[in-house]
C-alpha atoms as a PDB file:
ATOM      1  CA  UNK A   1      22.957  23.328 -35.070  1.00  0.00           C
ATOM      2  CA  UNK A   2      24.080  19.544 -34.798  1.00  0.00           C
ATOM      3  CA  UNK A   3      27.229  19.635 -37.094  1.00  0.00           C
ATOM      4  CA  UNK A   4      26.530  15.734 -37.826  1.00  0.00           C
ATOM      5  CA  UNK A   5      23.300  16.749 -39.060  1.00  0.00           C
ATOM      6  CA  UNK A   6      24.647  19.375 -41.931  1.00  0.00           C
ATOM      7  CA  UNK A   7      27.320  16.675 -42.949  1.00  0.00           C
ATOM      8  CA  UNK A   8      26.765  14.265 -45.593  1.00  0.00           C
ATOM      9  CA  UNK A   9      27.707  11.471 -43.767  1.00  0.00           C
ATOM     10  CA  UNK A  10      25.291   8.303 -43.489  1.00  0.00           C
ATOM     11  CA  UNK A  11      23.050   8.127 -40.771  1.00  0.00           C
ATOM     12  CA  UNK A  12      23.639   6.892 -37.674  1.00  0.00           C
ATOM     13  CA  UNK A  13      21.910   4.421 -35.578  1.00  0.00           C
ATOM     14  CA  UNK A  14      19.873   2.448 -38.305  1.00  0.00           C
ATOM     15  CA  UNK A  15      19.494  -1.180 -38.409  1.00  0.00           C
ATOM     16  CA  UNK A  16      22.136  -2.713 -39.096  1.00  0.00           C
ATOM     17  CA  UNK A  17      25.244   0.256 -39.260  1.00  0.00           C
ATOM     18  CA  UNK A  18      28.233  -0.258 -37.370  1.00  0.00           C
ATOM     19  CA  UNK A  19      26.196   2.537 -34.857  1.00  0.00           C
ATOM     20  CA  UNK A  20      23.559   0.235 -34.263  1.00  0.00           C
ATOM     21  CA  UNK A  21      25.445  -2.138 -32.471  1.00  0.00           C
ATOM     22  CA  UNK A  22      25.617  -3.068 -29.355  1.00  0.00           C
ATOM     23  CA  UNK A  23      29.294  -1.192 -27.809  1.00  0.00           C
ATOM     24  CA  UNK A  24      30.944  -3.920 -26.601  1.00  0.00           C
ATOM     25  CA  UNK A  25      28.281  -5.659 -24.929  1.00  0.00           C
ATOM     26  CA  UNK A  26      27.464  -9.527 -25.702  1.00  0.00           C
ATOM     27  CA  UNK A  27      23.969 -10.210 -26.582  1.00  0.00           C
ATOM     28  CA  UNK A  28      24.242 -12.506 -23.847  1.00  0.00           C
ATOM     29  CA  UNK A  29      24.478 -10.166 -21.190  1.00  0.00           C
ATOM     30  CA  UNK A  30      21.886  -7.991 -22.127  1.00  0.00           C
ATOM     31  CA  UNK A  31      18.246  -9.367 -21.323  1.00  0.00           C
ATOM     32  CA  UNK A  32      16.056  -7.382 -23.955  1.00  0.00           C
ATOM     33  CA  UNK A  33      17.178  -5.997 -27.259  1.00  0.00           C
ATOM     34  CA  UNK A  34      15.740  -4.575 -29.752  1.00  0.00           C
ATOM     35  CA  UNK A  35      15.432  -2.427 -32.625  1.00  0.00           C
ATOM     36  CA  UNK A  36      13.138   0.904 -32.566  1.00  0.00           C
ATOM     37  CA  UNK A  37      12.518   3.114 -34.815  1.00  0.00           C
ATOM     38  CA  UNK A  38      10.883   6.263 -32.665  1.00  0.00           C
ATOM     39  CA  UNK A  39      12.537   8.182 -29.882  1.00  0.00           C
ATOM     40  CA  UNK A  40      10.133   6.836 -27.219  1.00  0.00           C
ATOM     41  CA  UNK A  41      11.560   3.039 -26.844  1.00  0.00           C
ATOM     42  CA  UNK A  42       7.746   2.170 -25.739  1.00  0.00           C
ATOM     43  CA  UNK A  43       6.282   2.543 -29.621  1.00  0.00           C
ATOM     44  CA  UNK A  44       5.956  -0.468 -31.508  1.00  0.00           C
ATOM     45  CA  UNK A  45       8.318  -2.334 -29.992  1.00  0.00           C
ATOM     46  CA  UNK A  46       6.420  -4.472 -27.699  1.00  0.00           C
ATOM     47  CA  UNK A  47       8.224  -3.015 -24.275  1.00  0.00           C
ATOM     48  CA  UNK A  48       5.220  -2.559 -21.848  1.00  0.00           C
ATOM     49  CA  UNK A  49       4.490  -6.602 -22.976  1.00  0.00           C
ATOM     50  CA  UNK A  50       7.598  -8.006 -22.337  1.00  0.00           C
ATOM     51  CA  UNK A  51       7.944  -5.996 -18.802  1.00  0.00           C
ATOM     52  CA  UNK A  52       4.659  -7.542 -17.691  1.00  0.00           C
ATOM     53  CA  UNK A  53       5.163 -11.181 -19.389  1.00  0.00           C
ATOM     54  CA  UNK A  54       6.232 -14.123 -17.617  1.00  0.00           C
ATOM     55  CA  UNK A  55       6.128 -15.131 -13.818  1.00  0.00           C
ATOM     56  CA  UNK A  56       7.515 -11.876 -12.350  1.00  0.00           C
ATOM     57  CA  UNK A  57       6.443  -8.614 -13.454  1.00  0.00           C
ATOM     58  CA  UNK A  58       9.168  -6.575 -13.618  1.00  0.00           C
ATOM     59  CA  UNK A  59       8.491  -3.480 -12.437  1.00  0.00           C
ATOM     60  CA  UNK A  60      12.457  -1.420 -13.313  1.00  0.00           C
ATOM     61  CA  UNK A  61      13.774  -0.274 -16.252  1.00  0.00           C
ATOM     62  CA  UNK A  62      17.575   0.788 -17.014  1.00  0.00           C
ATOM     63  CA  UNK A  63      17.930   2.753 -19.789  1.00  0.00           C
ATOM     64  CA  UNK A  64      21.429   3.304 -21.861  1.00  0.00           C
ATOM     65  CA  UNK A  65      21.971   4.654 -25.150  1.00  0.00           C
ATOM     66  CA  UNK A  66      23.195   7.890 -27.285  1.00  0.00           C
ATOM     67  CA  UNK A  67      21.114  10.656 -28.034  1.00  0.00           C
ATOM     68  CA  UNK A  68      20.473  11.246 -24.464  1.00  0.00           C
ATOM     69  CA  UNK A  69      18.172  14.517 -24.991  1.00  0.00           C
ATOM     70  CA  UNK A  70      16.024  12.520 -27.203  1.00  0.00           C
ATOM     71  CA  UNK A  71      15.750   8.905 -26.739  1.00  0.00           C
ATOM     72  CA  UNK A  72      16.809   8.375 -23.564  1.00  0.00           C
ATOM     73  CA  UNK A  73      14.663  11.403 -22.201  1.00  0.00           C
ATOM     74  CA  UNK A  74      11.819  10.678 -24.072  1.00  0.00           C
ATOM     75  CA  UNK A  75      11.584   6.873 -22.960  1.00  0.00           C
ATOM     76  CA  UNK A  76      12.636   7.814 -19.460  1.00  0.00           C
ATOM     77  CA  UNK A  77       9.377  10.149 -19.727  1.00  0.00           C
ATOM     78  CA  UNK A  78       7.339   7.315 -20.822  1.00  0.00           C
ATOM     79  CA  UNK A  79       8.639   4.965 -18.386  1.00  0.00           C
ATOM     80  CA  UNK A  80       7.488   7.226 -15.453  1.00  0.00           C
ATOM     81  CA  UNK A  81       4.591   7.700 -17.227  1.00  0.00           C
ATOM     82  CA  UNK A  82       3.696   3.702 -16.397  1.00  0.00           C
ATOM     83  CA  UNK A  83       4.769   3.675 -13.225  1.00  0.00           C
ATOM     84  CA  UNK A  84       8.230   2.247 -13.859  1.00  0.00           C
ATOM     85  CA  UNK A  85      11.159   2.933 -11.416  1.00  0.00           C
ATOM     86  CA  UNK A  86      13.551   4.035 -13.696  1.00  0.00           C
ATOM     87  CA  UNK A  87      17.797   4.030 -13.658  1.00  0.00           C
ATOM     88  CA  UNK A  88      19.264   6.086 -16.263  1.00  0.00           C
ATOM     89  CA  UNK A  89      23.127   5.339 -16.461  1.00  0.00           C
ATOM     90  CA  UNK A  90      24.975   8.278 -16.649  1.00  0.00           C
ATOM     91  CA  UNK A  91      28.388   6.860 -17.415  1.00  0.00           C
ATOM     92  CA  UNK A  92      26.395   4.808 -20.533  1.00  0.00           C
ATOM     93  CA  UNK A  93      24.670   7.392 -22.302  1.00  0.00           C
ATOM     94  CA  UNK A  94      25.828  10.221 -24.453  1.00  0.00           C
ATOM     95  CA  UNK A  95      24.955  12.678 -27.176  1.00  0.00           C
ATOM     96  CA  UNK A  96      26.689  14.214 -29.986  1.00  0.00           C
ATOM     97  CA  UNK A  97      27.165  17.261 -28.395  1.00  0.00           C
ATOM     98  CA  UNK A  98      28.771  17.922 -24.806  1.00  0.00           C
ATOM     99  CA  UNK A  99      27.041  20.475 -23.991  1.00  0.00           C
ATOM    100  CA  UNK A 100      23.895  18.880 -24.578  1.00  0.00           C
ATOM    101  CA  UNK A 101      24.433  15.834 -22.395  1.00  0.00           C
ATOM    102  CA  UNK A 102      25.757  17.899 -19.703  1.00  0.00           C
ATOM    103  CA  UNK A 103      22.113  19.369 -19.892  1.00  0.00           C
ATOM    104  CA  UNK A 104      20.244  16.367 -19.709  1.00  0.00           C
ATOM    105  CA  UNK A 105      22.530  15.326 -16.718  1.00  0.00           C
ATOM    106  CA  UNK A 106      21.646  18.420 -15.016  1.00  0.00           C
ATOM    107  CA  UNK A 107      17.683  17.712 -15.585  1.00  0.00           C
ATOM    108  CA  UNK A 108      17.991  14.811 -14.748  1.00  0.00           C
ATOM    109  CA  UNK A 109      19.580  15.561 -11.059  1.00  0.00           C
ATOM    110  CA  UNK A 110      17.097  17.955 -10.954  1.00  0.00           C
ATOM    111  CA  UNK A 111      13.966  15.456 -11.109  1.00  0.00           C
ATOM    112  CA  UNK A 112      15.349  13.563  -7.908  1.00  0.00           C
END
């Protein structure tokens, strides 16, 4: 088991902890952020509108992010699922566990 999870250590990841922020990156430079609250970054947070609003439909997604196995994967899935192309950035994702992120790496070669 997750060794972060049996520790009594806050949470990670909520609004508003230091790891909810941002790593480094200016608000600026990123076009879309937001807060979410399920794995899937496509529930109730208004993703599939903002894609689709404006005068180009944008039709790509790049995901980054910890918890690779889980959020990443899972909106990855999703973003498939709509007919997305889809960039995952290795070098910008991670998970709490190696091994773990070495696995998603893997399934994610293997998808190609």
């Amino acid at each position: 088991m997750d060794a972060r999870r049996q520790s009594n250590d806050p949470p990670l990841c909520r609004e508003g902890s230091p790891g909810a922020n941002l790593s480094g990156l200016s608000r600026k430079a990123v076009r879309w952020c937001f807060s979410k609250k399920r794995y899937n970054a496509f529930i109730g947070t208004g993703l599939d509108g903002r894609a689709a609003a404006g005068p180009k439909h944008r039709t790509t997604l790049v995901w980054r992010g910890l918890d690779h196995e889980c959020c990443i994967d899972s909106s990855r899935t999703r973003s498939i699922e709509r007919d997305y192309h889809v960039f995952v950035v290795s070098d910008a994702t991670a998970c709490y566990e190696p091994q773990l992120h070495d696995a998603a790496l893997k399934a994610l070669r293997l998808m190609r």
